[in-house]
Every structure is written in C-alpha cells, then in structure tokens.
Protein backbone atom coordinates (compact mmCIF):
# COMPACT_ATOMS: atom_id res chain seq x y z
CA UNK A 1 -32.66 21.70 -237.05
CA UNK A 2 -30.03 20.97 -238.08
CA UNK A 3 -30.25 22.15 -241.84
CA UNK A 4 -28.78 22.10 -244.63
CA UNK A 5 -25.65 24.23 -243.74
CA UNK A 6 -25.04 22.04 -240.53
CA UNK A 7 -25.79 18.57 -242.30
CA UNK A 8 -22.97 20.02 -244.70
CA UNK A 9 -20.65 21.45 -241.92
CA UNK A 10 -20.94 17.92 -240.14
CA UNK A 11 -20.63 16.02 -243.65
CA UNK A 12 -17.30 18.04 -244.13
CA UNK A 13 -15.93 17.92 -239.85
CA UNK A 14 -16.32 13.92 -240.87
CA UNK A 15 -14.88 13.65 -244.22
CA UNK A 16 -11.44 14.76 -243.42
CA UNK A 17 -9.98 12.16 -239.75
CA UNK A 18 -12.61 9.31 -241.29
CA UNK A 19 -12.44 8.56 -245.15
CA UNK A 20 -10.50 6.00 -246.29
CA UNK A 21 -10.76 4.47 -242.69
CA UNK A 22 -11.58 0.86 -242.23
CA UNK A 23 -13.78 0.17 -239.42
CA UNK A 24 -13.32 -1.68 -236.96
CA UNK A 25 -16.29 -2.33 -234.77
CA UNK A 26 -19.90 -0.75 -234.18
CA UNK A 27 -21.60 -0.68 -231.12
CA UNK A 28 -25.60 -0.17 -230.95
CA UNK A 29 -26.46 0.87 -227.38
CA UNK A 30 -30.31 2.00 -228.65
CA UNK A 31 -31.36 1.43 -232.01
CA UNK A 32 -34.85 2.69 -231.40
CA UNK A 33 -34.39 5.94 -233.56
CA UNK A 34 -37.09 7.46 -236.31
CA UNK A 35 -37.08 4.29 -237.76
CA UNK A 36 -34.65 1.43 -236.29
CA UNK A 37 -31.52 0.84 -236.64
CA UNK A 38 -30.87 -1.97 -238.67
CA UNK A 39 -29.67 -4.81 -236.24
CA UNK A 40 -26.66 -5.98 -238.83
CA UNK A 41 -24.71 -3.24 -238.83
CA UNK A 42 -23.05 -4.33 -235.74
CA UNK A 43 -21.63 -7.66 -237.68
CA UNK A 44 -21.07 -6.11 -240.93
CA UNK A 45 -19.80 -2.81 -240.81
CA UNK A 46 -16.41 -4.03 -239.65
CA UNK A 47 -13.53 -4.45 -242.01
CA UNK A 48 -15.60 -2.54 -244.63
CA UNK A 49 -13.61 0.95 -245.50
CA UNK A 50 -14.85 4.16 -245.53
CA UNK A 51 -14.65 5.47 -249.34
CA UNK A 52 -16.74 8.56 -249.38
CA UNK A 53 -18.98 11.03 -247.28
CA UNK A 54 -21.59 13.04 -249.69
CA UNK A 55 -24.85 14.80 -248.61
CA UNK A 56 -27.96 15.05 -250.62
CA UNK A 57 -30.28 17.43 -248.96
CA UNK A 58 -30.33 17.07 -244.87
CA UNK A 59 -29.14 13.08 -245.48
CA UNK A 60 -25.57 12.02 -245.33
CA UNK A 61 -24.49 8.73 -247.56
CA UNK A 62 -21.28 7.04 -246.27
CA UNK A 63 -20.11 5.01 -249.12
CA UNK A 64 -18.85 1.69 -247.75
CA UNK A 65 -17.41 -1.23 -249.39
CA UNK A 66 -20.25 -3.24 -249.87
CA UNK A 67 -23.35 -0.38 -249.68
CA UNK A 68 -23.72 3.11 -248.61
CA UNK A 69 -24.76 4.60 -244.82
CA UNK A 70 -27.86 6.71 -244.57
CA UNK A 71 -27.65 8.81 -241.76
CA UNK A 72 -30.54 11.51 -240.94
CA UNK A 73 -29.73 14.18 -237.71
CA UNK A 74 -33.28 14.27 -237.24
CA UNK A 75 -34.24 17.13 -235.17
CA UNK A 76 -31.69 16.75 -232.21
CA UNK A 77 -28.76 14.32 -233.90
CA UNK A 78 -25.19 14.99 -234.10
CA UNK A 79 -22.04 13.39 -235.03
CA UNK A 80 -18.49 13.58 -233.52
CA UNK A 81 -15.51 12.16 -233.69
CA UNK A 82 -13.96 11.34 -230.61
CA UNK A 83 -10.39 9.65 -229.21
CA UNK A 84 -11.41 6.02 -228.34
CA UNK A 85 -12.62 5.38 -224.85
CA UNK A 86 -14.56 8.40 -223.99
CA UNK A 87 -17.25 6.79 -221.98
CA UNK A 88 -20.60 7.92 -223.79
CA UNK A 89 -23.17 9.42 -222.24
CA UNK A 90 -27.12 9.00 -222.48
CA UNK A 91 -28.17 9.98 -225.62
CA UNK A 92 -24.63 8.57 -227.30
CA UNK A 93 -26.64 5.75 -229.13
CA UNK A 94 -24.04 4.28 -232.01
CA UNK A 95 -20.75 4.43 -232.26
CA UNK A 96 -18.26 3.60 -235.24
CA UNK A 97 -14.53 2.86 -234.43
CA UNK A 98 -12.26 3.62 -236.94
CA UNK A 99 -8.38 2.20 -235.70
CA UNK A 100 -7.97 5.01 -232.66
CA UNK A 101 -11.39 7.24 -233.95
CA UNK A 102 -14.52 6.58 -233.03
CA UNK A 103 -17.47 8.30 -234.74
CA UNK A 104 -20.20 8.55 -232.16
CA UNK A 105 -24.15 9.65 -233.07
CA UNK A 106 -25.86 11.30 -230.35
CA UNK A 107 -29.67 12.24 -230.51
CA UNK A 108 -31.65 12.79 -227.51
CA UNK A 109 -35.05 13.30 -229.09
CA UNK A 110 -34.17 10.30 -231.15
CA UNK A 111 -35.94 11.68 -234.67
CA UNK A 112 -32.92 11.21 -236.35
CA UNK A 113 -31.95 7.61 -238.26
CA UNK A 114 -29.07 5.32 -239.45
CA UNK A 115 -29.58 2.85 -242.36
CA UNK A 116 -28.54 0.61 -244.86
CA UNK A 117 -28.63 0.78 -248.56
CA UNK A 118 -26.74 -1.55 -250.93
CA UNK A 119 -27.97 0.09 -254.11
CA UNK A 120 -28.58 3.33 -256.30
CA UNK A 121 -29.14 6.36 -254.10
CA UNK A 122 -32.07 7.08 -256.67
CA UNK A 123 -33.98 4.23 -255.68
CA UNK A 124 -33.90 4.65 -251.76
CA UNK A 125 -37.13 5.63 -250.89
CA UNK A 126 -36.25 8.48 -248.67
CA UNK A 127 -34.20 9.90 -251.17
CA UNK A 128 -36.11 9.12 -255.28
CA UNK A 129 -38.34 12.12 -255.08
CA UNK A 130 -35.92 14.90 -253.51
CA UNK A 131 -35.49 18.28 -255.34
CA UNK A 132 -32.47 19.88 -256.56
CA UNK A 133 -30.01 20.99 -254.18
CA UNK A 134 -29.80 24.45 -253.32
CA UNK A 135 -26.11 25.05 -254.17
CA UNK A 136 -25.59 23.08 -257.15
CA UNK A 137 -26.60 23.50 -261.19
CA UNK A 138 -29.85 22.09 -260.84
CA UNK A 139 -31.41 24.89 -258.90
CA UNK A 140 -32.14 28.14 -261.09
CA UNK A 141 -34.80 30.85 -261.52
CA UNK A 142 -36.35 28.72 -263.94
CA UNK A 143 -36.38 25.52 -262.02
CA UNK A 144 -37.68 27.38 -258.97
CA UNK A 145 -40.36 28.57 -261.29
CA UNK A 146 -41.57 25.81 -263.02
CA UNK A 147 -42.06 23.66 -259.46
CA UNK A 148 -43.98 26.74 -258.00
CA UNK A 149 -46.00 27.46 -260.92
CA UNK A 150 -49.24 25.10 -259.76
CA UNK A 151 -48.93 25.42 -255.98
CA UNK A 152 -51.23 27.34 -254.11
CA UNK A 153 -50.13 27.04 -250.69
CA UNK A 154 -47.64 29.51 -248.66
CA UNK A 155 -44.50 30.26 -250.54
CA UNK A 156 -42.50 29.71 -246.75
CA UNK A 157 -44.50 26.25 -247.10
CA UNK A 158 -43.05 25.90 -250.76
CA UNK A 159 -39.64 26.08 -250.60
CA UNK A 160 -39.48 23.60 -247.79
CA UNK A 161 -41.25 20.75 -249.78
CA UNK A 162 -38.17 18.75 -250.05
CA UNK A 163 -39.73 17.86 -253.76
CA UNK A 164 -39.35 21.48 -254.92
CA UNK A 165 -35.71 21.86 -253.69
CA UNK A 166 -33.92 20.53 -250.71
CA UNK A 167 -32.33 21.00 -246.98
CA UNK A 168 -34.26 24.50 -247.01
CA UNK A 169 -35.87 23.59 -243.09
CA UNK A 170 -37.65 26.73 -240.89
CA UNK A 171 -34.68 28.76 -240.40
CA UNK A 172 -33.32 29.30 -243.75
CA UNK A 173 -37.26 30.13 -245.87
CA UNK A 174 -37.49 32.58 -243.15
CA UNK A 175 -34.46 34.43 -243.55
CA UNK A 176 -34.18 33.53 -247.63
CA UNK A 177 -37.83 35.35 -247.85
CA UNK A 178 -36.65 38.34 -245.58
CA UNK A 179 -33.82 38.82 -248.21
CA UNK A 180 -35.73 38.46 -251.20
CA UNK A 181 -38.42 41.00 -249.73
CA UNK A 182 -41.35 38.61 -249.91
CA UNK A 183 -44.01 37.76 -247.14
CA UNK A 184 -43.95 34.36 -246.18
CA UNK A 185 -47.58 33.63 -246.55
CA UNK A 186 -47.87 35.03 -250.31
CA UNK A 187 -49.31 32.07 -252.55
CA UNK A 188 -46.33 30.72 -254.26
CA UNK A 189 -47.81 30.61 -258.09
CA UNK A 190 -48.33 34.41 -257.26
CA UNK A 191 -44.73 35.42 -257.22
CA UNK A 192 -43.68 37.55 -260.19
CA UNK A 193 -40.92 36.16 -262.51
CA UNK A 194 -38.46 38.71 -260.88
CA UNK A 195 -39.93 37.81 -257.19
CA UNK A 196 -38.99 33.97 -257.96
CA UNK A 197 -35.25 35.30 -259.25
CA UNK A 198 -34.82 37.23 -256.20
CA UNK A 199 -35.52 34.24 -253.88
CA UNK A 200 -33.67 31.52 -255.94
CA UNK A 201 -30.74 34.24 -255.53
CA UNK A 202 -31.37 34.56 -251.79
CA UNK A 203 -32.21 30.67 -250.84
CA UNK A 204 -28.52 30.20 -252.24
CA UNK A 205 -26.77 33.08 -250.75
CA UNK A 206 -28.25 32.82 -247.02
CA UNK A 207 -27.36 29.13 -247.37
CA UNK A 208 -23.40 29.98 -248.71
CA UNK A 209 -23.66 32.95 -245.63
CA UNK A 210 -24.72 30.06 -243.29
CA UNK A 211 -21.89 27.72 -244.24
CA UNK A 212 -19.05 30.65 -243.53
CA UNK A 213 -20.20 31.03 -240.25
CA UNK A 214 -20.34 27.69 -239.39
CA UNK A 215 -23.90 27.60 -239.00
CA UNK A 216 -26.55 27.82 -236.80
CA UNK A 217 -26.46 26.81 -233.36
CA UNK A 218 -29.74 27.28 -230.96
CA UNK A 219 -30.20 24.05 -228.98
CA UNK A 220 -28.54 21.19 -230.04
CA UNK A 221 -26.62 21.72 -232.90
CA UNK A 222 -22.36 21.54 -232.84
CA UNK A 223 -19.38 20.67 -235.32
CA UNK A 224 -17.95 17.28 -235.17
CA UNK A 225 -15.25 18.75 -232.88
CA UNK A 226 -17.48 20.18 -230.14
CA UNK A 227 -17.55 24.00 -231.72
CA UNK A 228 -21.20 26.10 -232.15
CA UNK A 229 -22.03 27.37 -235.14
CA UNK A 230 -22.48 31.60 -235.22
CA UNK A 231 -25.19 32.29 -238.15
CA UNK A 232 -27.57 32.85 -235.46
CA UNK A 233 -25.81 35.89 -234.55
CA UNK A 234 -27.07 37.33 -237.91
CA UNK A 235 -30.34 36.65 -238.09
CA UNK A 236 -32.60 39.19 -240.00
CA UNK A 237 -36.32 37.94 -238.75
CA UNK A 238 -35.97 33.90 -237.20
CA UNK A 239 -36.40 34.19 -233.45
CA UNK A 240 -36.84 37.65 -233.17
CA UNK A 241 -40.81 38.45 -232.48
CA UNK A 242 -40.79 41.62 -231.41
CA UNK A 243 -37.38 43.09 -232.06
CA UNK A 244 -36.61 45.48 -234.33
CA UNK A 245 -36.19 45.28 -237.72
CA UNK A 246 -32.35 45.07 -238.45
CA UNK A 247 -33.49 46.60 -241.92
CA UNK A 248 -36.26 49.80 -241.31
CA UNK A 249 -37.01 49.38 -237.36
CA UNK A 250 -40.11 47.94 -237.76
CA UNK A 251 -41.09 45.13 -234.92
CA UNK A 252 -40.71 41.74 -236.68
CA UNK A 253 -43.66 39.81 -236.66
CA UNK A 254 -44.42 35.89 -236.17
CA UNK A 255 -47.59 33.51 -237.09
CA UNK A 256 -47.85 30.30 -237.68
CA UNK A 257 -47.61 28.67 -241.22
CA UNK A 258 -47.82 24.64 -241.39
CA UNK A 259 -47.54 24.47 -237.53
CA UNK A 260 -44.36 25.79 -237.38
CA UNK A 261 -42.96 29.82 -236.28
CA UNK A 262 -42.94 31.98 -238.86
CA UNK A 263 -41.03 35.39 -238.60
CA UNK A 264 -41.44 38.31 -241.18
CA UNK A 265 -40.94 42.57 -241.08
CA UNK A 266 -44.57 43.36 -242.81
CA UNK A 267 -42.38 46.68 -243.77
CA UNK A 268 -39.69 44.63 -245.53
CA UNK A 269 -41.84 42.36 -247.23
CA UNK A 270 -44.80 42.20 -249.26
C-alpha cells in the first residue's frame, strides 16, 4: 500500500492545481528515505516548470524542464497539495512550492523515495525491466500467458512480479483471484488457457472498480486533498479471515504466501 489505483488517484489529485507550474523552492527536512534523497534538488528544482505527471506501475515521473522526478509512496507515502504556510508536521519530509501551492510528501515509515533522472525512463534502473501495465494495450490473455507459462511458483506470487505486469501489490491479486475463481496458491504454469483469460479480465476490472471508488484506504492511504478512498468497503476476501463469504457463505480463509496475508473462499476458488 498504496497500489496501483492510489498511485493513479494521487498521480491524477496532482496533475490538475500543479502542471504547468514553475517551482519555486524545495525544502528537504529528511532526505533519509528508501534510498536518499538526492541533495541537489533543493538548488535545482527551482525555476524548472512542471510539464507532465505520468505513472508507470506504483512510480510517478514528473517531467521537469531539464529531467524527470521519480517519486515512489513506498509503503506509508503520500502526496498533497497544500495552501503555502501550513506548518508541516513530523513525517512531512519534502516539500515543493509552486507560486501559492506547495506539494508536500509525507511518509512516516520512510520506504517510499524521491529521485532524479535526466534521461530515458527505459534506462532507469528501477523502471527497464517493469511489465505491462494493467490497464493499457500491452496487457492481454496472451501476454499474461506467455510470462506465466515457465513459472512454478504461486499464481498470487505471479502476478505481483512487477516483471510479469505491474502495480498489482497484496490487495488487488487477492481480490483479482477471488473474481476469476482461482486459489491463490495454484502453480501459475498450471492455469488453463480460459483460467489465465478470466484473471487478465479480472486484474483489469478490480483495478478500473478500484479507481471509481477512489481506492483503498486502510492505514495510511488519502487523496491529495485529504479524502479516503472507499474500495475497501467492497472487498470480496482481503482482510476478512473469518467472515463470510460475500459470494456462497463460506468462512474466508488466510495463509501466508511470500510472507505476506493471503485471503481466499476454498468454496469460490479452486
């Protein structure tokens, strides 16, 4: 957390008061994030403009004058944009004032990151080998096939290799796989041709069902303008050991899968 739906509600709260901004300073309180902040930015993000905001996967890229801003939300991050002179508090760890804006990062667990890139987004280390993205043309049946065809691990574990497609984190493979009717710990070159349809079809629909409700918020997570996200209201299996199954009644079920929760209706899917 966040995913893909709240990287992409965030990308969008952002887009609209900030691009085609110039900046006009950048303050660094802590820089000590995933990996740290790089000390420049300070000096040379002001007067540079604001020309862009795009997302690929969980990463935002603010396209700049001179190079583009890669900011991860890590596990806690988020951005807002704030009136100028709202004092920050202590896990408010960068902010970027645009004229009487100011686009402030907060991250308490401090996973998250903010860096520089001043070439190709293809040749950016933390973003060469990333999948296809969910929602656009890339990702298909067939695609989803072809990068699951050789890997034996969980198909939960599968579709959140960032390689095989992107921004699909804990929350979404759970709920995708409840949709598509397939337990979480099947072997992913086991699914069926129609098995890999049905997910491809669900991964993209839970994501779209995400985005309309302003996605999910369980801890940390809120819109650039302060509001919660309401997917979690929907849920079919994520959080809810124990509880009935929305679908048949049965208790929903959890185990562990790569060290993280894993929720599942063993009636539902098989």
């Amino acid at each position: 957390m966040p995913e893909l739906p709240e990287v992409e509600i965030t990308r969008r709260g952002i887009a609209g008061p900030l691009t085609g901004r110039r900046i006009d300073a950048c303050t660094i309180r802590n820089g000590g994030l995933r990996w740290p902040v790089p000390a420049h930015l300070a000096g040379s993000l002001p007067g540079q403009t604001l020309r862009e905001i795009d997302r690929r996967g969980k990463y935002l890229l603010l396209r700049l004058d001179h190079g583009t801003l890669i900011i991860h939300l890590g596990m806690s991050g988020s951005l807002r944009v704030l009136p100028n002179g709202v004092p920050p508090e202590k896990h408010d760890h960068i902010d970027i004032v645009f004229g009487d804006a100011t686009l402030r990062l907060r991250d308490p667990r401090r996973f998250g990151a903010m860096l520089w890139h001043d070439g190709p987004d293809a040749r950016h280390p933390l973003l060469a080998h990333l999948g296809p993205e969910p929602l656009g043309a890339d990702f298909s049946a067939g695609a989803l096939a072809g990068a699951l065809a050789h890997r034996r691990c969980a198909i939960k574990l599968a579709i959140m290799d960032s390689a095989v497609v992107v921004g699909v984190g804990n929350i979404y493979a759970s709920e995708s796989l409840f949709r598509a009717r397939i337990r979480p710990g099947k072997a992913a070159h086991r699914l069926t041709g129609p098995q890999v349809a049905r997910l491809a079809d669900e991964i993209r629909q839970t994501l779209r069902d995400a985005l309309a409700a302003g996605g999910s918020t369980l801890r940390d997570f809120l819109h650039t303008d302060g509001q919660p996200g309401y997917f979690q209201q929907s849920y079919f299996v994520y959080g809810r050991d124990g509880e009935a199954c929305r679908v048949c009644g049965t208790a929903i079920r959890s185990r562990r899968l790569g060290s993280r929760s894993t929720f599942f209706c063993t009636t539902c899917q098989r």
